[in-house]
N, C-alpha and C. Protein backbone atom coordinates (compact mmCIF):
# COMPACT_ATOMS: atom_id res chain seq x y z
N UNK A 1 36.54 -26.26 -51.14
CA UNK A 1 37.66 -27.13 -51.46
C UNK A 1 37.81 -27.28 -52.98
N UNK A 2 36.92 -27.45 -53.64
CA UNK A 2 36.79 -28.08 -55.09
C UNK A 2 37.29 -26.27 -56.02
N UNK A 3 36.43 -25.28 -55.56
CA UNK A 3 36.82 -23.96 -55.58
C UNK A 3 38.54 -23.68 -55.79
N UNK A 4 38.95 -23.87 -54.61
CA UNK A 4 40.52 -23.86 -54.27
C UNK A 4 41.33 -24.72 -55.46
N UNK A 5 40.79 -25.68 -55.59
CA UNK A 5 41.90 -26.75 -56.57
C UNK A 5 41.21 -26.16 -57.70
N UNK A 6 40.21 -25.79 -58.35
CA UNK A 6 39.92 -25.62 -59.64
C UNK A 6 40.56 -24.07 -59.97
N UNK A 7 41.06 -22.95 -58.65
CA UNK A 7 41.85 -21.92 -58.78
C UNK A 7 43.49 -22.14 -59.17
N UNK A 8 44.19 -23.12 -58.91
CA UNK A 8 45.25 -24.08 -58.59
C UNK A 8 45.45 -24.37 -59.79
N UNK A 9 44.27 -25.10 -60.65
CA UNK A 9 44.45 -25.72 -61.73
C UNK A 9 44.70 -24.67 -62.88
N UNK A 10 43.73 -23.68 -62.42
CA UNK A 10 43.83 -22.29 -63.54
C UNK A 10 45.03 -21.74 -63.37
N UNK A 11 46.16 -21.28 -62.41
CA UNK A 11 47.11 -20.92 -62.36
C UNK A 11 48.11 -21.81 -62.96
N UNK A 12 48.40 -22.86 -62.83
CA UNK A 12 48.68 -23.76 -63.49
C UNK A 12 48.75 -23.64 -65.07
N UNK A 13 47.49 -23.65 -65.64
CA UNK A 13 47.49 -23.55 -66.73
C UNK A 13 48.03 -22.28 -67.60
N UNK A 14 47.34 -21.22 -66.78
CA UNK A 14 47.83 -19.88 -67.39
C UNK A 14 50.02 -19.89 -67.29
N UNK A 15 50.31 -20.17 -65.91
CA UNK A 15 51.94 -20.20 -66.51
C UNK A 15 52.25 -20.88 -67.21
N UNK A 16 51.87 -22.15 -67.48
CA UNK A 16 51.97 -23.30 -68.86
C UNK A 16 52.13 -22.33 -70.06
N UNK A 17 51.17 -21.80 -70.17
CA UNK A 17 50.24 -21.33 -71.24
C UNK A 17 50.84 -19.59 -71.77
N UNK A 18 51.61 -19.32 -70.95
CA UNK A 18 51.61 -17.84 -71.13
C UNK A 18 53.06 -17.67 -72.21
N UNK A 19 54.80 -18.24 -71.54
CA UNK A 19 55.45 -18.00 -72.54
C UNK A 19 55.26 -18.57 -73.73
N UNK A 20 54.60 -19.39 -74.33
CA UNK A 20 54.12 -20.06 -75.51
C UNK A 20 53.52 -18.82 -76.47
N UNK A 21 52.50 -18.03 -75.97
CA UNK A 21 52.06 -16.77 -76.48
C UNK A 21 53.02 -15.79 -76.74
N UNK A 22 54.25 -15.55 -75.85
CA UNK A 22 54.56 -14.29 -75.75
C UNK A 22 56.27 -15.16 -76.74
N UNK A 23 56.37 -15.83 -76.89
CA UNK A 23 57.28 -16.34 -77.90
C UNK A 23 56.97 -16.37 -79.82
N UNK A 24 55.20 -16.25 -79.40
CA UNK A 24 54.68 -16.28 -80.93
C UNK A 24 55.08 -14.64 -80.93
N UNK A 25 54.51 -13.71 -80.07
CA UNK A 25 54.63 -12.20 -80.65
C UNK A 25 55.63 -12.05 -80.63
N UNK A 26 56.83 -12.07 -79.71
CA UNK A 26 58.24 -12.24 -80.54
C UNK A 26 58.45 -12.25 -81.86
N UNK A 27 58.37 -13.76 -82.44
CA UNK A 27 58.51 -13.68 -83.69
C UNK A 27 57.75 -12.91 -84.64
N UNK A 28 56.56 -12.73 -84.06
CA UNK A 28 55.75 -11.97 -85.00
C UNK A 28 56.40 -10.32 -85.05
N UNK A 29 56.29 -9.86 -84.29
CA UNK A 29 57.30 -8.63 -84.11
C UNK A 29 58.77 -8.80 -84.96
N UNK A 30 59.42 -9.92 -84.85
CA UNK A 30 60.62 -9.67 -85.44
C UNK A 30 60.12 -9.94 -86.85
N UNK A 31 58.90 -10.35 -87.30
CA UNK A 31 58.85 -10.61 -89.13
C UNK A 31 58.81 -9.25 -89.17
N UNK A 32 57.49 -8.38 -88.04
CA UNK A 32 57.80 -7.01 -88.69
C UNK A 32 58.71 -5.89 -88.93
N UNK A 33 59.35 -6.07 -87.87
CA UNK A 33 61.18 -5.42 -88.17
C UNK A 33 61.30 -5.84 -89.79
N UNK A 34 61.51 -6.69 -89.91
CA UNK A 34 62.32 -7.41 -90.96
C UNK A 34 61.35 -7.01 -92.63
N UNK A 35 59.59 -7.15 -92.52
CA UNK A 35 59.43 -6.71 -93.79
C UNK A 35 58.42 -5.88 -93.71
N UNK A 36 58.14 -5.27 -92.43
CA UNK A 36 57.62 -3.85 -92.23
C UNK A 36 55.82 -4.08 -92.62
N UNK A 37 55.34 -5.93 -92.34
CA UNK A 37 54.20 -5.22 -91.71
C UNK A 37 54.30 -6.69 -91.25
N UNK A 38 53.07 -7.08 -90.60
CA UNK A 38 52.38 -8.11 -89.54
C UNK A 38 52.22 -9.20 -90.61
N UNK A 39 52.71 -10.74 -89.44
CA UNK A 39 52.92 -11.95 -90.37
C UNK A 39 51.32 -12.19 -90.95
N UNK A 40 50.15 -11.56 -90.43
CA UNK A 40 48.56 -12.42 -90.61
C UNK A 40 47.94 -11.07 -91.47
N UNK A 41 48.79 -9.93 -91.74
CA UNK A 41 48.22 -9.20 -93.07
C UNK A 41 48.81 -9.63 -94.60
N UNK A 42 47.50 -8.87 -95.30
CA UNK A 42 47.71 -9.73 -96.68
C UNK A 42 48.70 -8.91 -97.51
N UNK A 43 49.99 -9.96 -98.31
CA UNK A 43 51.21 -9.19 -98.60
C UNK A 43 50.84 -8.56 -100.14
């Protein structure tokens, strides 16, 4: 039982959790379009 809800809770979290990530590489991708390298290398 405790198994089941603590699987529940993880699913939960991961869809919470997932477009939040995939909205950062978005932008990160579009800085690199724009000045041709990655926002966390040194300019």
């Amino acid at each position: 039982m405790a198994g089941g809800a603590a699987g529940i809770a993880l699913l939960l979290w991961a869809a919470r959790s997932g477009p939040v990530e995939r909205d950062a590489e978005d932008a990160a991708r579009e800085f690199y379009t724009e000045h041709g390298r990655w926002p966390d290398d040194p300019a």
